[in-house]
PDBML (XML) file of the C-alpha atoms, coordinates in Angstrom:
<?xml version="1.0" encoding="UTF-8" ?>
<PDBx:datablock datablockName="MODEL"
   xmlns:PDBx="http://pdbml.pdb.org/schema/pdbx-v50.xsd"
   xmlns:xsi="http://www.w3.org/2001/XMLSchema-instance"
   xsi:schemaLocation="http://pdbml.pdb.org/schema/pdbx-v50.xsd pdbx-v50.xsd">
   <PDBx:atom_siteCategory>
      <PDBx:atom_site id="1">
         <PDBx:B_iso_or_equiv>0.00</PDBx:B_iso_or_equiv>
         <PDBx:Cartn_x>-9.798</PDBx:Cartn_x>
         <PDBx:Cartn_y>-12.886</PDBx:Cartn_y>
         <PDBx:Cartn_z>-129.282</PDBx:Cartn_z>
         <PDBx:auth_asym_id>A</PDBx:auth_asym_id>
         <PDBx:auth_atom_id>CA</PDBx:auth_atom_id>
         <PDBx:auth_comp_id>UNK</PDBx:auth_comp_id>
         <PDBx:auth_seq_id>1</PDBx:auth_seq_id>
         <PDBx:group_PDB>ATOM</PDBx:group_PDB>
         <PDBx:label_alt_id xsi:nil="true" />
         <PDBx:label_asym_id>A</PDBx:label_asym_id>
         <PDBx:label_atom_id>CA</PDBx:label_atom_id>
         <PDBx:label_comp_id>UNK</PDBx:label_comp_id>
         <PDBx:label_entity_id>1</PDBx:label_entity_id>
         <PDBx:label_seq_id>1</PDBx:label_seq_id>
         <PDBx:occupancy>1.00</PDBx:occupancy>
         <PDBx:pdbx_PDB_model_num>1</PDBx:pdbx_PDB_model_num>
         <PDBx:type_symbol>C</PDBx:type_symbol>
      </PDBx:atom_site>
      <PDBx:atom_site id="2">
         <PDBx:B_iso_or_equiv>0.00</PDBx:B_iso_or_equiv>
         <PDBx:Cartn_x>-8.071</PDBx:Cartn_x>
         <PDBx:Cartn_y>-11.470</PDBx:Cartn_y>
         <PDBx:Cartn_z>-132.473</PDBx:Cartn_z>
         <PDBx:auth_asym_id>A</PDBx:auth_asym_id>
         <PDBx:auth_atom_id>CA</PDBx:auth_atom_id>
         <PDBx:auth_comp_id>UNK</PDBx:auth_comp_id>
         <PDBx:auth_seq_id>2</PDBx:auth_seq_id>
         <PDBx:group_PDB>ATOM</PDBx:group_PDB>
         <PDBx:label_alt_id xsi:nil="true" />
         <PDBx:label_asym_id>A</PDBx:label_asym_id>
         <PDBx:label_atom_id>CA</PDBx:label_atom_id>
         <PDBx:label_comp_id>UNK</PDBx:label_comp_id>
         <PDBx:label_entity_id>1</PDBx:label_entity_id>
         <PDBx:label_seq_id>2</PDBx:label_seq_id>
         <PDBx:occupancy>1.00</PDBx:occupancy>
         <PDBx:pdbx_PDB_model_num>1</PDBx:pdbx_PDB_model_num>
         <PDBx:type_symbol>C</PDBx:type_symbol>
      </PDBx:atom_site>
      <PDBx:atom_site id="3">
         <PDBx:B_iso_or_equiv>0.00</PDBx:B_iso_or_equiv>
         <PDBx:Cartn_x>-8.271</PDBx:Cartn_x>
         <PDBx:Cartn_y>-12.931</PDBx:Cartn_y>
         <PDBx:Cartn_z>-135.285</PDBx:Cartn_z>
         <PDBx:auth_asym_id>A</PDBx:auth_asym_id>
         <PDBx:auth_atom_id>CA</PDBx:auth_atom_id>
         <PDBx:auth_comp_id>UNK</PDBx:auth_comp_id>
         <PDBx:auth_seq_id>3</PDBx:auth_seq_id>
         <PDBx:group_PDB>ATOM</PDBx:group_PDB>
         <PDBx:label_alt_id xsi:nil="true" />
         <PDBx:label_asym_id>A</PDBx:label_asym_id>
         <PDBx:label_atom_id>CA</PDBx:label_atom_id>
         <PDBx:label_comp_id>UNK</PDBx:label_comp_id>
         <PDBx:label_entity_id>1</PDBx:label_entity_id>
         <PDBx:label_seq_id>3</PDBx:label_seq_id>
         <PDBx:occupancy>1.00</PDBx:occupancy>
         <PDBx:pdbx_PDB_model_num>1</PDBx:pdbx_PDB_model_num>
         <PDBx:type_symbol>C</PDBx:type_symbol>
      </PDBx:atom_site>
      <PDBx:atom_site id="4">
         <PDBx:B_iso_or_equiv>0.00</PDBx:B_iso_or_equiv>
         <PDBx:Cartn_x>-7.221</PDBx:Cartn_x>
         <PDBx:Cartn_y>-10.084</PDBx:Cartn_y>
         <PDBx:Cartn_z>-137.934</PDBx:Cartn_z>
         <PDBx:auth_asym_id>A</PDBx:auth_asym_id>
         <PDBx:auth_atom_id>CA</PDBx:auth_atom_id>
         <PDBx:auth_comp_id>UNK</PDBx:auth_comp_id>
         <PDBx:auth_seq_id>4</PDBx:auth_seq_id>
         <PDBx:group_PDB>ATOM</PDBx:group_PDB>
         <PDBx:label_alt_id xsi:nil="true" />
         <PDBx:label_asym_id>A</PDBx:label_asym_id>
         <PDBx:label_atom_id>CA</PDBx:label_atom_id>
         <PDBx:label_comp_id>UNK</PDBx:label_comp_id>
         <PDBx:label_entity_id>1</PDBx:label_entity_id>
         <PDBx:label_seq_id>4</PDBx:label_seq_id>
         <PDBx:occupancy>1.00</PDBx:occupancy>
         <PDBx:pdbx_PDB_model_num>1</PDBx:pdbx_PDB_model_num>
         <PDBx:type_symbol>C</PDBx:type_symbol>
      </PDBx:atom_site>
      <PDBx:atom_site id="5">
         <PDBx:B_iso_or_equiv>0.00</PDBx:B_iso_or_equiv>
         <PDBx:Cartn_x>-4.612</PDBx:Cartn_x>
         <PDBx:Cartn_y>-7.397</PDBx:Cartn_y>
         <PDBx:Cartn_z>-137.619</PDBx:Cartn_z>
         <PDBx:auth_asym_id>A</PDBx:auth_asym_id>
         <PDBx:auth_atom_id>CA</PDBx:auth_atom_id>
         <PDBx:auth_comp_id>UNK</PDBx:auth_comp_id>
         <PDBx:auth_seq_id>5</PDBx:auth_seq_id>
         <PDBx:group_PDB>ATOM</PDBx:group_PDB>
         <PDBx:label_alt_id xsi:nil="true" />
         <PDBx:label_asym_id>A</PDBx:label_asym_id>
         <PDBx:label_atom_id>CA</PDBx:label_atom_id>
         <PDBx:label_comp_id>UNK</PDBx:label_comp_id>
         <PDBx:label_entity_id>1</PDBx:label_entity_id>
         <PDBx:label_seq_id>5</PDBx:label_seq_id>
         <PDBx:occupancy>1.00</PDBx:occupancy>
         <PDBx:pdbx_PDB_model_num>1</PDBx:pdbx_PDB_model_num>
         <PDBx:type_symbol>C</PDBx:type_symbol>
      </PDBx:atom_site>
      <PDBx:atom_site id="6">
         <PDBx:B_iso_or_equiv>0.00</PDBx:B_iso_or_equiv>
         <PDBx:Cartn_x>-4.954</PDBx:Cartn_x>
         <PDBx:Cartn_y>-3.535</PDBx:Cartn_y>
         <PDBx:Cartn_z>-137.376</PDBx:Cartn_z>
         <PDBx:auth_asym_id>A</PDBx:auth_asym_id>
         <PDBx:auth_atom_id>CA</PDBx:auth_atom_id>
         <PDBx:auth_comp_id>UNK</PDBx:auth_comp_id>
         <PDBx:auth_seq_id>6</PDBx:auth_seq_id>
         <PDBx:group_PDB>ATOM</PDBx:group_PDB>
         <PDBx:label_alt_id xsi:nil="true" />
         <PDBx:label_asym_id>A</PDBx:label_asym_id>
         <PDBx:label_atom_id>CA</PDBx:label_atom_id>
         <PDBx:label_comp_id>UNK</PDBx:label_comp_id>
         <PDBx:label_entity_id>1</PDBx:label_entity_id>
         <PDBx:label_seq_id>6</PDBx:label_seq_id>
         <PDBx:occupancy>1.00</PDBx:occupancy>
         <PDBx:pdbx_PDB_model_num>1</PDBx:pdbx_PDB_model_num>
         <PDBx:type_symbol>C</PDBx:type_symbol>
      </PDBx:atom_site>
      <PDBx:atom_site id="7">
         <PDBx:B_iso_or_equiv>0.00</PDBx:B_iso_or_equiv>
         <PDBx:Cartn_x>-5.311</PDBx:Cartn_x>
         <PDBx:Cartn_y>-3.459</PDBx:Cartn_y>
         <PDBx:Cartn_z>-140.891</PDBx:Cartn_z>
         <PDBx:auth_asym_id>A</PDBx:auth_asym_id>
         <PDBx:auth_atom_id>CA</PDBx:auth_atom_id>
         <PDBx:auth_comp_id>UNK</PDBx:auth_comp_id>
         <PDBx:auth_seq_id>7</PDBx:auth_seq_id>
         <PDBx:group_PDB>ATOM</PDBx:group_PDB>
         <PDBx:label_alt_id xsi:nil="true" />
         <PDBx:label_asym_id>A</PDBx:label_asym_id>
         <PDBx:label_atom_id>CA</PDBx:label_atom_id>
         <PDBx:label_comp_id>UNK</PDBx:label_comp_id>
         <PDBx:label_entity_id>1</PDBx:label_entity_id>
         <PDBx:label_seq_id>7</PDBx:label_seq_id>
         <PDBx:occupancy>1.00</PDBx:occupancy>
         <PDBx:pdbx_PDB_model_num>1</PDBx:pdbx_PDB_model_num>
         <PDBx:type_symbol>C</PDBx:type_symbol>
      </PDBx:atom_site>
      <PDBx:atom_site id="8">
         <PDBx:B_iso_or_equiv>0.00</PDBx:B_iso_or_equiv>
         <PDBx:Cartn_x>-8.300</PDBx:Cartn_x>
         <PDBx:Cartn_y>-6.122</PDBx:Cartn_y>
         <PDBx:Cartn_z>-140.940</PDBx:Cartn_z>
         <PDBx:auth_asym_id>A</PDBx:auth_asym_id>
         <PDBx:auth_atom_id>CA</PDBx:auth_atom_id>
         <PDBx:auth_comp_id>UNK</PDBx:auth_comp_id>
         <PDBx:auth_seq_id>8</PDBx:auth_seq_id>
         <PDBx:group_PDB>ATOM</PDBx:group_PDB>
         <PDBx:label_alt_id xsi:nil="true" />
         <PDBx:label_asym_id>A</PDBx:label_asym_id>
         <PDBx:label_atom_id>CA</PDBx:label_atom_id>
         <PDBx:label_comp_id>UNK</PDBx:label_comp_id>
         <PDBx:label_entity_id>1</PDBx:label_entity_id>
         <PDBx:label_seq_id>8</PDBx:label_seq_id>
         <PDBx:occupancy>1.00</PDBx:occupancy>
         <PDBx:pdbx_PDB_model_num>1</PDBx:pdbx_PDB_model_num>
         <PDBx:type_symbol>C</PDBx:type_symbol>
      </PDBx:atom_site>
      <PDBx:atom_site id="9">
         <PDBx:B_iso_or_equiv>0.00</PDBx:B_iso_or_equiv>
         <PDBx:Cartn_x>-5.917</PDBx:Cartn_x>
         <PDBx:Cartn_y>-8.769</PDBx:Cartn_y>
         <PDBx:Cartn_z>-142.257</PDBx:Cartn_z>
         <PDBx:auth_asym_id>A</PDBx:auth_asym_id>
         <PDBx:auth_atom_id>CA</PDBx:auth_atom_id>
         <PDBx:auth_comp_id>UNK</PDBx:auth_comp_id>
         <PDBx:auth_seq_id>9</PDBx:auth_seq_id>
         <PDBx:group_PDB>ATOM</PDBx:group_PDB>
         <PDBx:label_alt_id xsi:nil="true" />
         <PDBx:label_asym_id>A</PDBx:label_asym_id>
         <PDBx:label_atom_id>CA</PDBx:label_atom_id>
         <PDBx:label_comp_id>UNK</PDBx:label_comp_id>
         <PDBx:label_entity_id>1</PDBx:label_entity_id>
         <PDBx:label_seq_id>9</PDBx:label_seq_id>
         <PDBx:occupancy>1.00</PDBx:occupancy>
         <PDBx:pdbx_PDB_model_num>1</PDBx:pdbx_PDB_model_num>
         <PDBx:type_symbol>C</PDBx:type_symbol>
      </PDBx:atom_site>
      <PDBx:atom_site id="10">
         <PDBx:B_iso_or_equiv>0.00</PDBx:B_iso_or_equiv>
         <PDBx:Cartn_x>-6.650</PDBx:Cartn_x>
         <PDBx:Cartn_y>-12.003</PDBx:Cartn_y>
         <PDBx:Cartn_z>-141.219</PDBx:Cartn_z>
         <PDBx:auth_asym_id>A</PDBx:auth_asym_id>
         <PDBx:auth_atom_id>CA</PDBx:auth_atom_id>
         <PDBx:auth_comp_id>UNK</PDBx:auth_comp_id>
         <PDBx:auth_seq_id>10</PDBx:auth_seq_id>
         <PDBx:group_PDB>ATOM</PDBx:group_PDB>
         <PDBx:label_alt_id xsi:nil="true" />
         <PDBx:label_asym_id>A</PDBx:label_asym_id>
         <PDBx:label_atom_id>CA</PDBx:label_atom_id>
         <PDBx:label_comp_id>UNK</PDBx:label_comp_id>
         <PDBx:label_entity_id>1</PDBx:label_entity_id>
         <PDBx:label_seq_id>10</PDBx:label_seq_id>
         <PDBx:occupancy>1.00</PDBx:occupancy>
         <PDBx:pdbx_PDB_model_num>1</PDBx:pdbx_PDB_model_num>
         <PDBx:type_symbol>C</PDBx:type_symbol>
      </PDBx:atom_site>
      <PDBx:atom_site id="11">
         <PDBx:B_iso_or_equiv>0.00</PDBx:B_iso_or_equiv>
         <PDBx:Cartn_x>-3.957</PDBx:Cartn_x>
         <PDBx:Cartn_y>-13.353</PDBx:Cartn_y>
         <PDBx:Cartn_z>-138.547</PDBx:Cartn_z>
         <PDBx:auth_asym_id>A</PDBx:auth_asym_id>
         <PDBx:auth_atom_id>CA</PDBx:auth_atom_id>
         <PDBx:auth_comp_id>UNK</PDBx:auth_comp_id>
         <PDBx:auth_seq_id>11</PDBx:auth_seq_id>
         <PDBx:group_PDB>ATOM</PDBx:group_PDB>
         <PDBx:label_alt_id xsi:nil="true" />
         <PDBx:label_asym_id>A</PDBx:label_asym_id>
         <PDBx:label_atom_id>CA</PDBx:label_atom_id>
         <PDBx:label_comp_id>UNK</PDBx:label_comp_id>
         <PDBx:label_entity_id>1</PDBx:label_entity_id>
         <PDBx:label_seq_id>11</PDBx:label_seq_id>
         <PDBx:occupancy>1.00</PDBx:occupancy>
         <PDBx:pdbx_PDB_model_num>1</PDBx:pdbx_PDB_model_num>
         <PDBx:type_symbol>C</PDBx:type_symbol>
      </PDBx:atom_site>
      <PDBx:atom_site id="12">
         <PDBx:B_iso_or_equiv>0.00</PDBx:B_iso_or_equiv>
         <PDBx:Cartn_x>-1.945</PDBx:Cartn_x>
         <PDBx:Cartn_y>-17.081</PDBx:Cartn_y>
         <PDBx:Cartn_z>-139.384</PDBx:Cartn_z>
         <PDBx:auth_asym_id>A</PDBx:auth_asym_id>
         <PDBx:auth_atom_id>CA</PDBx:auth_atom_id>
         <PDBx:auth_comp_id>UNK</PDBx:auth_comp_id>
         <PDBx:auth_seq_id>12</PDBx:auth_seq_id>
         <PDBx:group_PDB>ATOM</PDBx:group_PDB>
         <PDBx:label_alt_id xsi:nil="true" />
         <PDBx:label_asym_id>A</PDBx:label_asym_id>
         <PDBx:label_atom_id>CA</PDBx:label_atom_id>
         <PDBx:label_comp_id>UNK</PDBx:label_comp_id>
         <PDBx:label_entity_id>1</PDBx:label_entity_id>
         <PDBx:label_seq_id>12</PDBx:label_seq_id>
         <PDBx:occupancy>1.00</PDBx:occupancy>
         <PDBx:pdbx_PDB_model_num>1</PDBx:pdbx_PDB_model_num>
         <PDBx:type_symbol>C</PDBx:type_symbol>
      </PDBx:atom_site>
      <PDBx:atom_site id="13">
         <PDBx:B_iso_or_equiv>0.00</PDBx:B_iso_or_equiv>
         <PDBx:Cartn_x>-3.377</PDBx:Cartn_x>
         <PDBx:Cartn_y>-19.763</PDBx:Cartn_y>
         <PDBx:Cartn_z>-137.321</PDBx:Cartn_z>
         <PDBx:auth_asym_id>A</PDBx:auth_asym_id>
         <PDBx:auth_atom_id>CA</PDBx:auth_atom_id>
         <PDBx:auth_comp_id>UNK</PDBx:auth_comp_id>
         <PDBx:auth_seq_id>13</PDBx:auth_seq_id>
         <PDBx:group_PDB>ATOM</PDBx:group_PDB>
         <PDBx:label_alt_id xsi:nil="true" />
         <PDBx:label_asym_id>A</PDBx:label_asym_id>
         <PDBx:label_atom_id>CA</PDBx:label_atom_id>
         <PDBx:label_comp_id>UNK</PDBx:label_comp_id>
         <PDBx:label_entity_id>1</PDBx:label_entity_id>
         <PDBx:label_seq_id>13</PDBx:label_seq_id>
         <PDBx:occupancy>1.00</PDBx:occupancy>
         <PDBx:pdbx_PDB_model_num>1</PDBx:pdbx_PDB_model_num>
         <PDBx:type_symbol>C</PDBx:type_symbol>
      </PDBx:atom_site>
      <PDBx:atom_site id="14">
         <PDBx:B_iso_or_equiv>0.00</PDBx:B_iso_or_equiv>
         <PDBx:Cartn_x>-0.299</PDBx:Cartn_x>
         <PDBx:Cartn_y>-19.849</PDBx:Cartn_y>
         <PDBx:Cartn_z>-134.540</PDBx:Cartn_z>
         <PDBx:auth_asym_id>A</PDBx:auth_asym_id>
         <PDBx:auth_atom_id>CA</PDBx:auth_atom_id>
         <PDBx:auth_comp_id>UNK</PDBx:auth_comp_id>
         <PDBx:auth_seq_id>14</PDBx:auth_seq_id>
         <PDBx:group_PDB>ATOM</PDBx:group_PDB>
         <PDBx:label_alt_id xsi:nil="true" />
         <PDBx:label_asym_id>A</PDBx:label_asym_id>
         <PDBx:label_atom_id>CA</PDBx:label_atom_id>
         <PDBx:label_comp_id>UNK</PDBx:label_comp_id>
         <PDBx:label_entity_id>1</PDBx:label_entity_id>
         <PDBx:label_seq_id>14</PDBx:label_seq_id>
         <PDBx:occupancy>1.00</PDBx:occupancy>
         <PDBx:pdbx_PDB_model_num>1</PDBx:pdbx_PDB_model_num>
         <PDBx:type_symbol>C</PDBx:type_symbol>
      </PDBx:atom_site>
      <PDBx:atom_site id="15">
         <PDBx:B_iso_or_equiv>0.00</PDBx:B_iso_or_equiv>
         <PDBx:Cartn_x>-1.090</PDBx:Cartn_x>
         <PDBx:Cartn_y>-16.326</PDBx:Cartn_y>
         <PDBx:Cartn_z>-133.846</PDBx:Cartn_z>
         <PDBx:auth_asym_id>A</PDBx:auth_asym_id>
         <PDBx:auth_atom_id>CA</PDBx:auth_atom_id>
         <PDBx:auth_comp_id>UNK</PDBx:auth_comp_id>
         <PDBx:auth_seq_id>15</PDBx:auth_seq_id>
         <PDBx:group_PDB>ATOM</PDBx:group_PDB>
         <PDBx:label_alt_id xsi:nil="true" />
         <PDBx:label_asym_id>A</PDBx:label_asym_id>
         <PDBx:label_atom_id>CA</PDBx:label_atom_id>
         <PDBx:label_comp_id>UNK</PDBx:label_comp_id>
         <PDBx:label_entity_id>1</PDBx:label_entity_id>
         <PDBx:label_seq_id>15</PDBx:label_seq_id>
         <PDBx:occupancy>1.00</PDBx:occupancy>
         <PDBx:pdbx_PDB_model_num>1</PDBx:pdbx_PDB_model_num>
         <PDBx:type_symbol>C</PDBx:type_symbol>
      </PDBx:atom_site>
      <PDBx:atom_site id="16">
         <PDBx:B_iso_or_equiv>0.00</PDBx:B_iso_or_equiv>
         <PDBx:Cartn_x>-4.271</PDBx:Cartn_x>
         <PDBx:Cartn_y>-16.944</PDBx:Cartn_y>
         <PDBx:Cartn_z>-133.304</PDBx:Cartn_z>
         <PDBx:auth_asym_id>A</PDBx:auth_asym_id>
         <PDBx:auth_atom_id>CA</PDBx:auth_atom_id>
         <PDBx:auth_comp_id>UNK</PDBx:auth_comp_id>
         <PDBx:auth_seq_id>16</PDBx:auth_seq_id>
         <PDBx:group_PDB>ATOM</PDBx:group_PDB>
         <PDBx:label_alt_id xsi:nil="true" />
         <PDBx:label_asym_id>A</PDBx:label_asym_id>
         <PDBx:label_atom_id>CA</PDBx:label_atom_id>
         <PDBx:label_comp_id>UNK</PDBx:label_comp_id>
         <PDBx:label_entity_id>1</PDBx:label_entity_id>
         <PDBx:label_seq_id>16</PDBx:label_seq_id>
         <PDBx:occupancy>1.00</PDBx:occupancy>
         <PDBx:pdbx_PDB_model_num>1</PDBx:pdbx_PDB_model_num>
         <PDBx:type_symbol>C</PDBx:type_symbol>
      </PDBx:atom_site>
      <PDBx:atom_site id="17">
         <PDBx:B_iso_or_equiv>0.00</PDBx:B_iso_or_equiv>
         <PDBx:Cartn_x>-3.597</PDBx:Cartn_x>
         <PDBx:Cartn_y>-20.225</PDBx:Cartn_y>
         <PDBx:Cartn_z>-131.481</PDBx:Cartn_z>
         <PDBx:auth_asym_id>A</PDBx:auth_asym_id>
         <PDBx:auth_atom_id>CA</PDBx:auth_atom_id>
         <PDBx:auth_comp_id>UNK</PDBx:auth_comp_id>
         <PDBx:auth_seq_id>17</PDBx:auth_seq_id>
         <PDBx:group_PDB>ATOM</PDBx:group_PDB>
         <PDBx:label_alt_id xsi:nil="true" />
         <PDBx:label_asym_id>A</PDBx:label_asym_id>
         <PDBx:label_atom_id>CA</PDBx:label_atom_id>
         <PDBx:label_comp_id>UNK</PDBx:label_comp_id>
         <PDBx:label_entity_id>1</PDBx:label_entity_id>
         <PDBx:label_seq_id>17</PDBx:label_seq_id>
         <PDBx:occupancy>1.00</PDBx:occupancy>
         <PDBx:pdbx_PDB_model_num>1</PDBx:pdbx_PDB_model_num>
         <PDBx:type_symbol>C</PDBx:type_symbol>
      </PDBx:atom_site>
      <PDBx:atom_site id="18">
         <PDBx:B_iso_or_equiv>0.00</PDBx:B_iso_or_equiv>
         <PDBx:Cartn_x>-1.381</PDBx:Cartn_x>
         <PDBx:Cartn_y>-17.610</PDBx:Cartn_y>
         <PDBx:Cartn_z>-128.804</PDBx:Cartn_z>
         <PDBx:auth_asym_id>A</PDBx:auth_asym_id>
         <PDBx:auth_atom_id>CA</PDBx:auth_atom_id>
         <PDBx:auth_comp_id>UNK</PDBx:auth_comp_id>
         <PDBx:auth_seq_id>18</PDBx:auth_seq_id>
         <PDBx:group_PDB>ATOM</PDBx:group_PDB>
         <PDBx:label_alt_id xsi:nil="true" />
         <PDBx:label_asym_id>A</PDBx:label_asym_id>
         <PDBx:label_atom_id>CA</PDBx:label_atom_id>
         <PDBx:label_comp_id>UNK</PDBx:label_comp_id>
         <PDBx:label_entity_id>1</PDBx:label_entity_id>
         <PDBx:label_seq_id>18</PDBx:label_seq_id>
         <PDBx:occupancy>1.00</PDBx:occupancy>
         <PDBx:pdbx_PDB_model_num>1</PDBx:pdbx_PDB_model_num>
         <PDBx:type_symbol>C</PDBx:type_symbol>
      </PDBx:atom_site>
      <PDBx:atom_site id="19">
         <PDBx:B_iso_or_equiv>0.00</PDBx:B_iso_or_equiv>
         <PDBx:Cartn_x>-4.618</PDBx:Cartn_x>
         <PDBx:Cartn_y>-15.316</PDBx:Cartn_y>
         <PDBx:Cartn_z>-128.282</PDBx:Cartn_z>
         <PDBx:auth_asym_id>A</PDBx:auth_asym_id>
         <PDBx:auth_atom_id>CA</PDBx:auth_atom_id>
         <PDBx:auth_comp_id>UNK</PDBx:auth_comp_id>
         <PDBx:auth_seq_id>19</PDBx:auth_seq_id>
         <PDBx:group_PDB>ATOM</PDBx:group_PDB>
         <PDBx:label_alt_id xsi:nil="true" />
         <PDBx:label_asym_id>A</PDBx:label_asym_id>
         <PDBx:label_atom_id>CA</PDBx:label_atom_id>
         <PDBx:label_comp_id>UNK</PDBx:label_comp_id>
         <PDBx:label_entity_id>1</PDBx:label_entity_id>
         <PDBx:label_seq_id>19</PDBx:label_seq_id>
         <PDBx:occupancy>1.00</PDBx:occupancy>
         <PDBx:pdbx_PDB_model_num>1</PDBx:pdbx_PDB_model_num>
         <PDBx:type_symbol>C</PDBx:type_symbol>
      </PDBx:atom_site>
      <PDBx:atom_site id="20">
         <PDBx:B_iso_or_equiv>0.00</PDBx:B_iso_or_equiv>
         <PDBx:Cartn_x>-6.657</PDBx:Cartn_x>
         <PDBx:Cartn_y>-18.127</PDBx:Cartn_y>
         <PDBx:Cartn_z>-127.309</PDBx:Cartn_z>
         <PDBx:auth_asym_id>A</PDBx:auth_asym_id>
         <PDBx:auth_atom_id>CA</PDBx:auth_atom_id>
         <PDBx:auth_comp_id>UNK</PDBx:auth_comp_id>
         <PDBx:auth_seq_id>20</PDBx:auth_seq_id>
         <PDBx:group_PDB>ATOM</PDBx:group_PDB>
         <PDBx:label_alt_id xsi:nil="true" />
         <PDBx:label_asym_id>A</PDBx:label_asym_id>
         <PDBx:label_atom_id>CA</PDBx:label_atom_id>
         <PDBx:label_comp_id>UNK</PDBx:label_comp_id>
         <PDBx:label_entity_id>1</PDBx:label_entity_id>
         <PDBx:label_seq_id>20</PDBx:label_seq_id>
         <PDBx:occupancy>1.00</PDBx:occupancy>
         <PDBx:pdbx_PDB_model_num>1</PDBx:pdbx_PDB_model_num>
         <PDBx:type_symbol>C</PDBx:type_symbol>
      </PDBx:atom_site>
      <PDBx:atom_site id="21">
         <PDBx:B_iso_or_equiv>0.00</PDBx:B_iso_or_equiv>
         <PDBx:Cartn_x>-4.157</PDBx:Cartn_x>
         <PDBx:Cartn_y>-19.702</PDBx:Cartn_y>
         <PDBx:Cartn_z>-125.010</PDBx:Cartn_z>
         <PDBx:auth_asym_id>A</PDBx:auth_asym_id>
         <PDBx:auth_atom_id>CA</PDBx:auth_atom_id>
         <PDBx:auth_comp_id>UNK</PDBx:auth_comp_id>
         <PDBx:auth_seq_id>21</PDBx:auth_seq_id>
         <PDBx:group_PDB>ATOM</PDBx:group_PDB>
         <PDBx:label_alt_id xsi:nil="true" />
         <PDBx:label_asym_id>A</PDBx:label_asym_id>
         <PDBx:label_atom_id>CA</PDBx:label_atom_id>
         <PDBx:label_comp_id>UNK</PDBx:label_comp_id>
         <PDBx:label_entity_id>1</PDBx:label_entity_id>
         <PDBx:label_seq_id>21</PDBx:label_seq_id>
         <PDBx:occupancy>1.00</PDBx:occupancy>
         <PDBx:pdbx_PDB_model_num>1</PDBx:pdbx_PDB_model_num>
         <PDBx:type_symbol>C</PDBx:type_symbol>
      </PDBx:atom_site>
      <PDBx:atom_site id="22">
         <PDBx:B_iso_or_equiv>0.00</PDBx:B_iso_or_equiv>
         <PDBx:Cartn_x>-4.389</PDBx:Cartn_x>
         <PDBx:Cartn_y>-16.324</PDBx:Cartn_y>
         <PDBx:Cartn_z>-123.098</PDBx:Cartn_z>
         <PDBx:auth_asym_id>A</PDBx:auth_asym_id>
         <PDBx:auth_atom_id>CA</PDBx:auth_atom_id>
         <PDBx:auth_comp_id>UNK</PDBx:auth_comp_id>
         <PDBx:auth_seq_id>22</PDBx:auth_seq_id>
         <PDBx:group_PDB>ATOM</PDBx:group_PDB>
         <PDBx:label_alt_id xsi:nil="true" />
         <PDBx:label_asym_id>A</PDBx:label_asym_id>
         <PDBx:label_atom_id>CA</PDBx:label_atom_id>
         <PDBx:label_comp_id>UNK</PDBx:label_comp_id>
         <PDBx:label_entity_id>1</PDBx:label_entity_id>
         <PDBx:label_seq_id>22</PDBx:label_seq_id>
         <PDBx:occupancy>1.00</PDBx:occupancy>
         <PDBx:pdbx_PDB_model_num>1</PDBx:pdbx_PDB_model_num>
         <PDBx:type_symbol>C</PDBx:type_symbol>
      </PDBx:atom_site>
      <PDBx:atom_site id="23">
         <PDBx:B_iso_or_equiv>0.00</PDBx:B_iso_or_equiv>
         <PDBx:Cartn_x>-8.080</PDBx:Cartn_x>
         <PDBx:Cartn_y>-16.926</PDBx:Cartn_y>
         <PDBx:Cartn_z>-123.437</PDBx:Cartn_z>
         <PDBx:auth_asym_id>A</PDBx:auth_asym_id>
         <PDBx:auth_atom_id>CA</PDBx:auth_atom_id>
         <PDBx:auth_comp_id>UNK</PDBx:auth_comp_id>
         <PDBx:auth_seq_id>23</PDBx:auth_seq_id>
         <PDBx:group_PDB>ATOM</PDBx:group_PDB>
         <PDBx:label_alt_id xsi:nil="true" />
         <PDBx:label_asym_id>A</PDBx:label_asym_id>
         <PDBx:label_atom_id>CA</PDBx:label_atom_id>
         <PDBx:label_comp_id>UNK</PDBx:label_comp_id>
         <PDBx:label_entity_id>1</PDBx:label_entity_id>
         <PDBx:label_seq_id>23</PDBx:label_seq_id>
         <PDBx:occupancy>1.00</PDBx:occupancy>
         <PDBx:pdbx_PDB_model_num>1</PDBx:pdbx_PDB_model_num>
         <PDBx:type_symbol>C</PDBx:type_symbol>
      </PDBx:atom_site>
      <PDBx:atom_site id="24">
         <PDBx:B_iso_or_equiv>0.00</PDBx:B_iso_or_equiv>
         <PDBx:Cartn_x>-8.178</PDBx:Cartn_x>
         <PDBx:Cartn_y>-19.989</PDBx:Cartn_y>
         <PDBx:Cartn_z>-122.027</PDBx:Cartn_z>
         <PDBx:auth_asym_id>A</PDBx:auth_asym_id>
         <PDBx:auth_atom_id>CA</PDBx:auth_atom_id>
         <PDBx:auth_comp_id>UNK</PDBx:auth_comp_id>
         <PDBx:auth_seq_id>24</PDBx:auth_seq_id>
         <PDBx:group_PDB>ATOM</PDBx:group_PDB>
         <PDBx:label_alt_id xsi:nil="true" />
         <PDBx:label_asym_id>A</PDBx:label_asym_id>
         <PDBx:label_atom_id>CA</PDBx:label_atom_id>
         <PDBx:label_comp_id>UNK</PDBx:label_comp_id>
         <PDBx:label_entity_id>1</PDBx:label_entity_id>
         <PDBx:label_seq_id>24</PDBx:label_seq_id>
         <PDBx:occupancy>1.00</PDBx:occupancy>
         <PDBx:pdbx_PDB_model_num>1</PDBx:pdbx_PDB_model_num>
         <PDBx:type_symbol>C</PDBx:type_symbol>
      </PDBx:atom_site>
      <PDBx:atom_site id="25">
         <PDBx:B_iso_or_equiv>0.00</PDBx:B_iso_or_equiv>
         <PDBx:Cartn_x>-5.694</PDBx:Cartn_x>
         <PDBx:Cartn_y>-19.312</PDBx:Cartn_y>
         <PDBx:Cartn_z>-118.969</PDBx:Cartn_z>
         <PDBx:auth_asym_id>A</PDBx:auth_asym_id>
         <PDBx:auth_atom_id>CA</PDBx:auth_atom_id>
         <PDBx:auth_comp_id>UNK</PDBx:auth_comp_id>
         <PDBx:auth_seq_id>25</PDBx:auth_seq_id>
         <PDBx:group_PDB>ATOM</PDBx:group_PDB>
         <PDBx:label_alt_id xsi:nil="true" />
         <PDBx:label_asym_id>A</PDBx:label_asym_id>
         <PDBx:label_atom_id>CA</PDBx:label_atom_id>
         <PDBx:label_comp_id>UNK</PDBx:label_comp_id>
         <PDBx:label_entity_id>1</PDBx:label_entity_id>
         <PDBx:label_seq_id>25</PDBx:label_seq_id>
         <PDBx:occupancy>1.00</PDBx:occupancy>
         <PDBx:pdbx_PDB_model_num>1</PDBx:pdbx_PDB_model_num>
         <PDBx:type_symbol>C</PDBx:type_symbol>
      </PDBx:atom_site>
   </PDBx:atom_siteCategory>
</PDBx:datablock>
């Protein structure tokens, strides 16, 4: 589940929030 971009910067929450969603489902 990503929670930092390509360049190891850390993601906002609602992008986050999105991965996990997938995650979940």
């Amino acid at each position: 589940i990503p929670t930092k971009d390509e360049r190891i910067k850390t993601l906002p929450l609602p992008r986050i929030a999105k991965y996990v969603s997938d995650f979940l489902d």
